[in-house]
N, C-alpha and C. Protein backbone atom coordinates (compact mmCIF):
# COMPACT_ATOMS: atom_id res chain seq x y z
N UNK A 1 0.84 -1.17 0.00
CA UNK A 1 0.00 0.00 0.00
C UNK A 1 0.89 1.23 0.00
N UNK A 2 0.19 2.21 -0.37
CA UNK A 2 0.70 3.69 -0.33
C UNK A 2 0.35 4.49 0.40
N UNK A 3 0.62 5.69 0.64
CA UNK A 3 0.02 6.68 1.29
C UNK A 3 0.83 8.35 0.57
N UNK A 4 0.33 9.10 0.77
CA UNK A 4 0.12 10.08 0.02
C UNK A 4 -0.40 11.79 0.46
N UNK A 5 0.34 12.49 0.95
CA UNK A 5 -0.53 13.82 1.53
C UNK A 5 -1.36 14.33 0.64
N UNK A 6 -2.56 14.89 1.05
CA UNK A 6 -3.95 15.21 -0.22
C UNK A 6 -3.50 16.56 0.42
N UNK A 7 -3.40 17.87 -0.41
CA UNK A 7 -3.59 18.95 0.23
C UNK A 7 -3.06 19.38 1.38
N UNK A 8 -2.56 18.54 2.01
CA UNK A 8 -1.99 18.57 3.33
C UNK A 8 -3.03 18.58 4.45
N UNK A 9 -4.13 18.10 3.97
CA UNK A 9 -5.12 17.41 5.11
C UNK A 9 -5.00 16.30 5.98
N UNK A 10 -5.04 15.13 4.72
CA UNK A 10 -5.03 14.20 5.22
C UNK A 10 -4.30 12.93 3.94
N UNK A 11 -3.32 12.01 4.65
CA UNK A 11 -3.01 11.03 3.72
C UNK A 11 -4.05 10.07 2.87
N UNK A 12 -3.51 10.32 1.56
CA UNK A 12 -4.39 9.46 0.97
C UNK A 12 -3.64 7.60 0.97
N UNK A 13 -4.63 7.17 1.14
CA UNK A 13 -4.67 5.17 0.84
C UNK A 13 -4.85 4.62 -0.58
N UNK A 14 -3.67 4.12 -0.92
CA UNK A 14 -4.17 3.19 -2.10
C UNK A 14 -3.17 2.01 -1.98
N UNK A 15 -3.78 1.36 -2.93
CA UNK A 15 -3.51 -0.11 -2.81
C UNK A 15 -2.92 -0.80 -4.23
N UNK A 16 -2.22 -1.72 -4.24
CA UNK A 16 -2.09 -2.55 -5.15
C UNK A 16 -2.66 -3.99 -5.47
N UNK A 17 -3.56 -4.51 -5.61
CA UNK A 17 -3.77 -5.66 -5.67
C UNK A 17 -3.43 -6.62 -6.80
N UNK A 18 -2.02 -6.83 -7.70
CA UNK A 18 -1.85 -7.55 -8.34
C UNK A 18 -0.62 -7.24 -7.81
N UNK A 19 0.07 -7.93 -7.33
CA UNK A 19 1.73 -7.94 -6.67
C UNK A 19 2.64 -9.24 -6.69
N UNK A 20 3.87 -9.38 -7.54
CA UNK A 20 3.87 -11.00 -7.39
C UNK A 20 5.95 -11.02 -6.98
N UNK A 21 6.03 -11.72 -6.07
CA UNK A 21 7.07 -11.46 -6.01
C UNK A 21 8.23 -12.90 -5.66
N UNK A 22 9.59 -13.00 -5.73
CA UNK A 22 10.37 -14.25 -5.31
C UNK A 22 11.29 -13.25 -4.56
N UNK A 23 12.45 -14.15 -3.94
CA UNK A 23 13.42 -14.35 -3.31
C UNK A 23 13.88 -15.38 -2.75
N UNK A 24 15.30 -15.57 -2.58
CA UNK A 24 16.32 -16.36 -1.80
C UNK A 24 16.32 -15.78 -0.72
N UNK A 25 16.37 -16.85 0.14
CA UNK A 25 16.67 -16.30 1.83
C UNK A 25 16.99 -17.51 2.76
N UNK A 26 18.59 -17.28 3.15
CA UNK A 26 18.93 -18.22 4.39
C UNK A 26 18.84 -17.78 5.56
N UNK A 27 17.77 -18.77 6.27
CA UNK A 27 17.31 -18.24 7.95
C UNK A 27 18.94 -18.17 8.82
N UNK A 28 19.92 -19.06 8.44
CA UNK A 28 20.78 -18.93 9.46
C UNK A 28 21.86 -18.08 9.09
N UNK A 29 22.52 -18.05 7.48
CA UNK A 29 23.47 -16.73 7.38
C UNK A 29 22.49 -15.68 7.08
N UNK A 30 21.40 -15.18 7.35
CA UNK A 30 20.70 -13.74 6.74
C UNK A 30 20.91 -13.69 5.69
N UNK A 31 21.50 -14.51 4.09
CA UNK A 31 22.06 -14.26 3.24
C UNK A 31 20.74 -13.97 2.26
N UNK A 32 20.26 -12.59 1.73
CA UNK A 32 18.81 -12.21 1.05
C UNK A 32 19.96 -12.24 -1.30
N UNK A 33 18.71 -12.88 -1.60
CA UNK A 33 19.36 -12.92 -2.76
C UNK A 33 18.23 -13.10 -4.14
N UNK A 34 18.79 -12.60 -5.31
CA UNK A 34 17.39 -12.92 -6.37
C UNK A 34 16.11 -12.47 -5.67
N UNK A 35 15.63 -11.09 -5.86
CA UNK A 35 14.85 -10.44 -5.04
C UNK A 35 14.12 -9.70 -6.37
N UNK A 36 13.53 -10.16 -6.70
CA UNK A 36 12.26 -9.45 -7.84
C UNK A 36 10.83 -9.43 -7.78
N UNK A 37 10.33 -7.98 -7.48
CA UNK A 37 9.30 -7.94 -7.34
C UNK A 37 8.26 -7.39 -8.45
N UNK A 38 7.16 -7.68 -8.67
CA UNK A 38 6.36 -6.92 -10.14
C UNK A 38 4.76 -6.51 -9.74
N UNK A 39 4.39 -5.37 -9.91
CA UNK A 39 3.17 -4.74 -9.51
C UNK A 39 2.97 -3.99 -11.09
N UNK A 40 1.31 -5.27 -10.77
CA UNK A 40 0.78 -4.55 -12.14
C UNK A 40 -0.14 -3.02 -11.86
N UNK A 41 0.61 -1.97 -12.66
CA UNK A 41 0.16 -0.70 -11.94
C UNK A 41 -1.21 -0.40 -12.28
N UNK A 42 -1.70 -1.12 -13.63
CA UNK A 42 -2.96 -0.72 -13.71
C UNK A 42 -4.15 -1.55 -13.03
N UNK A 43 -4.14 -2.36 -11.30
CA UNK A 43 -4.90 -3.32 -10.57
C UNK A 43 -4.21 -2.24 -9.31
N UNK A 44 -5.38 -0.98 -8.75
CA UNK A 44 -4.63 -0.20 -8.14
C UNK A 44 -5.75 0.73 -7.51
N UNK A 45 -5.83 0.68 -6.39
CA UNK A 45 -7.51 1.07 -5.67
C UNK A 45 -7.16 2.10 -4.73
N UNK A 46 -7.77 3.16 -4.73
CA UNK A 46 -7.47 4.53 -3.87
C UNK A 46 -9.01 5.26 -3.39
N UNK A 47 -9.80 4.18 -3.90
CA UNK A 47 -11.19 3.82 -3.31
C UNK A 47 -12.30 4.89 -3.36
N UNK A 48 -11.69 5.57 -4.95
CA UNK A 48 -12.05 6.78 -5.64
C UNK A 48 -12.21 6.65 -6.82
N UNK A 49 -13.43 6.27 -7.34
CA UNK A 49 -12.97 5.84 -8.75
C UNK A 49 -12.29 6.87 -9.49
N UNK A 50 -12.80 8.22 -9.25
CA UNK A 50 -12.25 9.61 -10.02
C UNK A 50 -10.70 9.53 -10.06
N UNK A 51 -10.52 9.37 -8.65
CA UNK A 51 -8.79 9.48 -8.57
C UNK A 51 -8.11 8.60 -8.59
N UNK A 52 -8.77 6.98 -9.15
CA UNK A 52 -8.01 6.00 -9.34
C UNK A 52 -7.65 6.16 -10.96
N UNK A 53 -8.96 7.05 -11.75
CA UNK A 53 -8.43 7.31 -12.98
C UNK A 53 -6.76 8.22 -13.29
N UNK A 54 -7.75 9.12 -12.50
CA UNK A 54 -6.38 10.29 -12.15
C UNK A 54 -4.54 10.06 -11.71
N UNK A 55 -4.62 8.97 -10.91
CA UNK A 55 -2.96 8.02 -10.63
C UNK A 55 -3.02 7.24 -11.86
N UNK A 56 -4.08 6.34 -12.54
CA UNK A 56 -3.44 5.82 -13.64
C UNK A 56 -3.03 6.93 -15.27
N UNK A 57 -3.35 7.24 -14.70
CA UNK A 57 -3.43 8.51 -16.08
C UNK A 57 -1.94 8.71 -16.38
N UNK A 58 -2.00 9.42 -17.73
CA UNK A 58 -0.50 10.27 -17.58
C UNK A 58 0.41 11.08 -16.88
N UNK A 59 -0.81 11.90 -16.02
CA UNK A 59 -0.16 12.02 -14.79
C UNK A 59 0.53 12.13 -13.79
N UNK A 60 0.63 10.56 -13.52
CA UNK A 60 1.24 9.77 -12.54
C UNK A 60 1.25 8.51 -13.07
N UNK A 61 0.98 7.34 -12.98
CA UNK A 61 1.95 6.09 -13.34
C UNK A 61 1.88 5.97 -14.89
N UNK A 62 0.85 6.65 -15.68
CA UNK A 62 0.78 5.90 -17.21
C UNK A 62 0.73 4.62 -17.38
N UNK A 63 -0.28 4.51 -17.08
CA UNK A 63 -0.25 2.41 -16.98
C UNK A 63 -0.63 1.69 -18.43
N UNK A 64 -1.11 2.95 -19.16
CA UNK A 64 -1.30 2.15 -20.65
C UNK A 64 -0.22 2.06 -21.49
N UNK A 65 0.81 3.16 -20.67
CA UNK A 65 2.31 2.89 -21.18
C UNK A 65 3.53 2.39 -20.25
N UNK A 66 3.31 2.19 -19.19
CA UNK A 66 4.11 1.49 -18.08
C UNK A 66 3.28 0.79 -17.40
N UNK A 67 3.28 -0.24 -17.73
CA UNK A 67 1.82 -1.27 -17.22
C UNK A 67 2.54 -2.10 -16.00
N UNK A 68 3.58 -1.92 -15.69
CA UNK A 68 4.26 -2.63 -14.03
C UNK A 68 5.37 -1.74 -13.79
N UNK A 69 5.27 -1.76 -12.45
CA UNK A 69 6.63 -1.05 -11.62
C UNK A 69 7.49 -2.35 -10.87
N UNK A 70 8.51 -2.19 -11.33
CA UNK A 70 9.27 -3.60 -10.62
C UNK A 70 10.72 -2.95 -9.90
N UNK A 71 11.02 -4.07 -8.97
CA UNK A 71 11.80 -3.77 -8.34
C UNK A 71 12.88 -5.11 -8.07
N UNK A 72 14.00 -4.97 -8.49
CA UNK A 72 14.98 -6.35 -8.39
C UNK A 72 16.13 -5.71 -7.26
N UNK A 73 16.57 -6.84 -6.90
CA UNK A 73 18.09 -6.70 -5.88
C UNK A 73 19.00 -7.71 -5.46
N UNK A 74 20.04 -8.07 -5.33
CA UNK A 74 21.21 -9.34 -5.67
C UNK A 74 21.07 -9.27 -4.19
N UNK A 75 21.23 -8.45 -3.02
CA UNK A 75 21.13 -8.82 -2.04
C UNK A 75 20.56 -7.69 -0.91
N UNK A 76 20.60 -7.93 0.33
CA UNK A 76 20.32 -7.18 2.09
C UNK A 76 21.64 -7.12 2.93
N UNK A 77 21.22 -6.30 3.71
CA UNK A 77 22.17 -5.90 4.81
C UNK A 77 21.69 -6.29 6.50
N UNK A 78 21.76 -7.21 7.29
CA UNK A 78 21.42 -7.49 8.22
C UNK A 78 21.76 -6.11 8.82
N UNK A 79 20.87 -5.39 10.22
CA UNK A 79 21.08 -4.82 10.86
C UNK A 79 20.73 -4.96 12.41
N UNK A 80 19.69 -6.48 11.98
CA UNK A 80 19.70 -7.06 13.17
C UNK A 80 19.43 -8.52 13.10
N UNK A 81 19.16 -9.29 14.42
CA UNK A 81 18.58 -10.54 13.84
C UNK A 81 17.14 -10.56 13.30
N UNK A 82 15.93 -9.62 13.31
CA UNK A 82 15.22 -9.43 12.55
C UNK A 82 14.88 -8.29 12.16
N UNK A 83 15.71 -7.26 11.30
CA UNK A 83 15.59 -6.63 10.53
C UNK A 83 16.84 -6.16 9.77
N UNK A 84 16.78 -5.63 8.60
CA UNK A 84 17.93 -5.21 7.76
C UNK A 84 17.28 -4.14 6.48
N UNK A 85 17.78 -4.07 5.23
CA UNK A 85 17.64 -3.10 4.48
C UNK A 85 18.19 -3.75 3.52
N UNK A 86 17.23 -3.53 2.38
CA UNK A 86 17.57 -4.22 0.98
C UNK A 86 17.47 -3.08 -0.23
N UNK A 87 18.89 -2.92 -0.80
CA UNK A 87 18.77 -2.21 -1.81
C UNK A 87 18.92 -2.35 -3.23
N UNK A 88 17.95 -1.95 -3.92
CA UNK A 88 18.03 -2.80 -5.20
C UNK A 88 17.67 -1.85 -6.36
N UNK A 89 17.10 -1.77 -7.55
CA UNK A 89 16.81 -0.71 -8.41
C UNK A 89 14.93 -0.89 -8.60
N UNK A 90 14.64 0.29 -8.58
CA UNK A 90 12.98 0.39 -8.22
C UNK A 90 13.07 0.96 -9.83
N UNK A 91 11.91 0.47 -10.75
CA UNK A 91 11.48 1.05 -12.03
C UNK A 91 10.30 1.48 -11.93
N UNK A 92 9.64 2.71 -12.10
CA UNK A 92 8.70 3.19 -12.20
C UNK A 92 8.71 4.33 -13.59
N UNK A 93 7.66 4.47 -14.29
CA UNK A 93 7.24 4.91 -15.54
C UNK A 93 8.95 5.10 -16.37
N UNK A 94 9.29 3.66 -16.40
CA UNK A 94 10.26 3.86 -17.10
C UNK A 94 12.13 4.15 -16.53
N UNK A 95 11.81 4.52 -15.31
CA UNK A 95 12.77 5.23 -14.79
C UNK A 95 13.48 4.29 -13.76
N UNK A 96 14.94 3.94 -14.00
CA UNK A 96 15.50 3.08 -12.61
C UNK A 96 16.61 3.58 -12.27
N UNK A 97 15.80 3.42 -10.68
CA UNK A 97 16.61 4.35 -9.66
C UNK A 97 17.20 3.32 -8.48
N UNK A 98 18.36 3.52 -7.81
CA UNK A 98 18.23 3.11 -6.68
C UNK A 98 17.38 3.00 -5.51
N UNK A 99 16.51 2.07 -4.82
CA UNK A 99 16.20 2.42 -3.97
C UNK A 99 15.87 0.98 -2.78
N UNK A 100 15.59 1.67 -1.54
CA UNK A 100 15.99 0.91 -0.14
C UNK A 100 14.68 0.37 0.71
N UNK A 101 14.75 -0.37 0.60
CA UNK A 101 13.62 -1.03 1.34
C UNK A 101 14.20 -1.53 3.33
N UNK A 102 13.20 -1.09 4.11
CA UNK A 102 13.60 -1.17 5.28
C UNK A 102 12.99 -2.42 5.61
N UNK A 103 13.23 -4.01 6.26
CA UNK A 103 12.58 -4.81 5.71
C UNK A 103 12.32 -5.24 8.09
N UNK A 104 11.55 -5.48 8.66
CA UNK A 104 11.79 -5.91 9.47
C UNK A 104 10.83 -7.32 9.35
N UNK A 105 11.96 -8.54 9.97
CA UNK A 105 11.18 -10.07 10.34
C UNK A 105 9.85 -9.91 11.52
N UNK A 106 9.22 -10.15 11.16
CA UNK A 106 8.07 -10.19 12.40
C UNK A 106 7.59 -11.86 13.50
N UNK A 107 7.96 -12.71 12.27
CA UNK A 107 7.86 -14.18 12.42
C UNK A 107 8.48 -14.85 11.79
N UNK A 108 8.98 -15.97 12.13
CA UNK A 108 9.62 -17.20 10.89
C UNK A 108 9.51 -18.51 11.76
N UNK A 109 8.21 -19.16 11.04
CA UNK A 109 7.98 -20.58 12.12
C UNK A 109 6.70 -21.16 11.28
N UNK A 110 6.44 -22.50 11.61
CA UNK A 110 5.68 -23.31 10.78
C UNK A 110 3.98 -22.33 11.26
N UNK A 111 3.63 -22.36 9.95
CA UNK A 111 2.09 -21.83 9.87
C UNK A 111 1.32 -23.34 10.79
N UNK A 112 0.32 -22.68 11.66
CA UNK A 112 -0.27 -23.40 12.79
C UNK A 112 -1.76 -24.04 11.94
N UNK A 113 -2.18 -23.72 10.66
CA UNK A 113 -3.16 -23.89 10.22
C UNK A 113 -2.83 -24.40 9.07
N UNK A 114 -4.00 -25.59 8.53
CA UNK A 114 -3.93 -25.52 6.84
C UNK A 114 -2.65 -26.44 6.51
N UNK A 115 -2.03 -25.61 5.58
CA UNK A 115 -1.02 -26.16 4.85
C UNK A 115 0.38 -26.71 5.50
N UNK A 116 0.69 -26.09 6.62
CA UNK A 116 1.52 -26.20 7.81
C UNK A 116 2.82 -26.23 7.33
N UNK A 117 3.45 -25.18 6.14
CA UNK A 117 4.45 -24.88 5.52
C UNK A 117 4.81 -23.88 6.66
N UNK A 118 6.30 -23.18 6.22
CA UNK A 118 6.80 -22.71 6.87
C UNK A 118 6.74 -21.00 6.50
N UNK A 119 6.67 -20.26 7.48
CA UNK A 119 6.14 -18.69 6.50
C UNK A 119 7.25 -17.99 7.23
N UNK A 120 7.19 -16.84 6.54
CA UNK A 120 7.96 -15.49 6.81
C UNK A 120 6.87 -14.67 7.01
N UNK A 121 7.11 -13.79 8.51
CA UNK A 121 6.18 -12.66 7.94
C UNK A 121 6.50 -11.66 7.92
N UNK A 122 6.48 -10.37 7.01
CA UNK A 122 7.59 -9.45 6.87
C UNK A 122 6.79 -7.92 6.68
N UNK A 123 7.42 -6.99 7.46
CA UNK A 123 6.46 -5.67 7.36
C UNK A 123 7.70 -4.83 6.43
N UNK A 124 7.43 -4.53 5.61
CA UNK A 124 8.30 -3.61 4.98
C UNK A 124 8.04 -1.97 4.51
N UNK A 125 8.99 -1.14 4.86
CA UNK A 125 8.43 0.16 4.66
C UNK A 125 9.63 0.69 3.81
N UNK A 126 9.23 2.21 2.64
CA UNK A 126 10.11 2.95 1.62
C UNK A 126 9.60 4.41 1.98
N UNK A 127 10.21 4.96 1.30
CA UNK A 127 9.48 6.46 0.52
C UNK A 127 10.09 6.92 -0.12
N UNK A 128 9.37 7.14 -0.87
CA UNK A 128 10.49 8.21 -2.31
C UNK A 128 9.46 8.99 -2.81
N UNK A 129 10.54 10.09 -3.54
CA UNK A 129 9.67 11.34 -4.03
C UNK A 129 9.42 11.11 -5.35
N UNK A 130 8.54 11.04 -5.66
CA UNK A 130 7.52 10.45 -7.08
C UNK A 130 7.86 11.80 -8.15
N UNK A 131 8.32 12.96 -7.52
CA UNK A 131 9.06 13.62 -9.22
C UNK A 131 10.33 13.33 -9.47
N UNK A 132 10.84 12.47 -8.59
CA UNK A 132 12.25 11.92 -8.98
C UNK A 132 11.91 10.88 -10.63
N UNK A 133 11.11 10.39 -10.34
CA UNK A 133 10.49 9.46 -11.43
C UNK A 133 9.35 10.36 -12.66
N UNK A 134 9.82 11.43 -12.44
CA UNK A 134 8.57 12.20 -13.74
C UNK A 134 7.17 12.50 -13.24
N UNK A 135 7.11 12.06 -12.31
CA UNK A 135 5.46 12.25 -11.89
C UNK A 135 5.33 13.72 -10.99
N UNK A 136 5.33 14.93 -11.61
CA UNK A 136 5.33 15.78 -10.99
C UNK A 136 3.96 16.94 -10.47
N UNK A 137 2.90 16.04 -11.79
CA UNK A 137 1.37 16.79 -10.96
C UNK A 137 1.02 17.18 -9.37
N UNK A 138 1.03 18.22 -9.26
CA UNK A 138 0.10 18.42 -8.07
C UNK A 138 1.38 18.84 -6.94
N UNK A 139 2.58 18.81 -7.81
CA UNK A 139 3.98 18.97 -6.69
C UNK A 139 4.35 20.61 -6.01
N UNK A 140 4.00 21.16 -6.59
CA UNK A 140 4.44 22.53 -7.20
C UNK A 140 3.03 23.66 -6.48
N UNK A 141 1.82 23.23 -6.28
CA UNK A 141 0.86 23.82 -5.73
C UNK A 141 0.23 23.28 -4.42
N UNK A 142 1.01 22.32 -3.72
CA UNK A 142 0.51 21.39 -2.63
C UNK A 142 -0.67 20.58 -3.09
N UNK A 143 -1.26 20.31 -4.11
CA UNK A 143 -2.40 19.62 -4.22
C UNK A 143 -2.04 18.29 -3.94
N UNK A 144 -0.61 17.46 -4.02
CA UNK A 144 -0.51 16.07 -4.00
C UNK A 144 0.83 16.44 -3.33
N UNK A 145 1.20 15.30 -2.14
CA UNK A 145 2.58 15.29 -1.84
C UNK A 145 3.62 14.68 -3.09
N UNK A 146 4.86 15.12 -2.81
CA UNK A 146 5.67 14.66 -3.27
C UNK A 146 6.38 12.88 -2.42
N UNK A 147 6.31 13.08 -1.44
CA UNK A 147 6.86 11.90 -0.92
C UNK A 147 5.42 11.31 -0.60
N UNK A 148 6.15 9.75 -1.35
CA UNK A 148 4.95 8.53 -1.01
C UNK A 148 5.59 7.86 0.21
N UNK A 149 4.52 7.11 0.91
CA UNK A 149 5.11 5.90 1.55
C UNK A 149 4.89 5.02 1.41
N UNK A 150 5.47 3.83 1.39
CA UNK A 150 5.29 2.60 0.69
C UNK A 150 5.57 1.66 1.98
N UNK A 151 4.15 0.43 2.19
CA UNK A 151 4.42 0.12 3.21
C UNK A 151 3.87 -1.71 2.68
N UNK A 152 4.36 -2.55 3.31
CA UNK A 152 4.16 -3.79 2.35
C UNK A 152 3.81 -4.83 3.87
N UNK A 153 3.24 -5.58 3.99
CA UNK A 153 2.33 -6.73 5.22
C UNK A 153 2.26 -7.65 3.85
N UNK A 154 3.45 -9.04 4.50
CA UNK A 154 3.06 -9.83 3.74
C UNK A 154 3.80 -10.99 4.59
N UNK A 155 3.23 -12.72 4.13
CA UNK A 155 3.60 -14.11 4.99
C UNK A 155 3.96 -14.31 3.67
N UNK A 156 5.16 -14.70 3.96
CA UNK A 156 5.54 -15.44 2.47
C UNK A 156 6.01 -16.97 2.98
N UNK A 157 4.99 -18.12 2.24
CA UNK A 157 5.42 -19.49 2.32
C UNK A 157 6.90 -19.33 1.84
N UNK A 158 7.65 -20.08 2.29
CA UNK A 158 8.82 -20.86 1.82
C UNK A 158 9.03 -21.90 0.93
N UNK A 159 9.39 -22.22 0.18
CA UNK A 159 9.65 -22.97 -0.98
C UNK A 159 11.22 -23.87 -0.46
N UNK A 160 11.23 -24.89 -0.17
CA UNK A 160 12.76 -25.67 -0.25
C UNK A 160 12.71 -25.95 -1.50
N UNK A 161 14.01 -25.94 -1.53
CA UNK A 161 14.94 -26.06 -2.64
C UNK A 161 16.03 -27.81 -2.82
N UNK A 162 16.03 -28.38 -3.22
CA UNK A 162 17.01 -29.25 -2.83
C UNK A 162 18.31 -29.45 -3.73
């Protein structure tokens, strides 16, 4: 999810709901590796239809001409035993930039229900300033912030490998 100053009232909420992502990860060296993530930008809810047109538009993401924002990275930086920082190159409308994901572990232990695989559960937070990437509507008159925040709640099953 995102968030977004409107005017400087109040943050706006939107969402991604098509998000698909992998990685390598050893629980005992922290070693984070092959880290690619892909968000299809035009599956994207701000729970406005007006202004869900308005972010896909030219605008801001252009999704009929940048139809995913992806993000890859070879590896992380432990900074603790559950949390670290992964930096990798973020593409948005075209544009790749460096950028850092703050990643903290919340859990890592067999799911108690169901499938009884083993999960990660991981809260991850960013922000970056969206005219770094061309998207500069609304920057210049306070109507839209410039800095997004990018905040990610996700259990990711584990996959062994042999």
């Amino acid at each position: 999810m995102f968030t977004v100053a409107h005017l400087g009232y109040a943050d706006t909420l939107g969402i991604f709901r098509d998000v698909t992502s992998s990685f390598t990860y050893d629980m005992d060296t922290q070693e984070l590796s092959d880290v690619q993530v892909s968000i299809q930008s035009d599956i994207m809810n701000s729970f406005h239809a007006g202004r869900d047109r308005l972010v896909k538009s030219k605008d801001f993401l252009n999704v009929s001409a940048h139809p995913q924002i992806t993000f890859v990275a070879d590896g992380g930086t432990p900074t603790s035993d559950t949390s670290g920082q992964v930096t990798g190159f973020l593409t948005i409308l075209g544009q790749t930039m460096t950028f850092t994901l703050d990643v903290q572990l919340n859990k890592a232990a067999v799911y108690p229900f169901g499938h009884k695989r083993f999960v990660l559960g991981l809260s991850i937070d960013a922000t970056l300033d969206r005219s770094t990437y061309g998207m500069t509507y609304g920057v210049n008159n306070g109507l839209v912030g410039d800095t997004v925040a990018v905040r990610i709640e996700t259990e990711t099953e584990t996959m062994q490998r042999d």
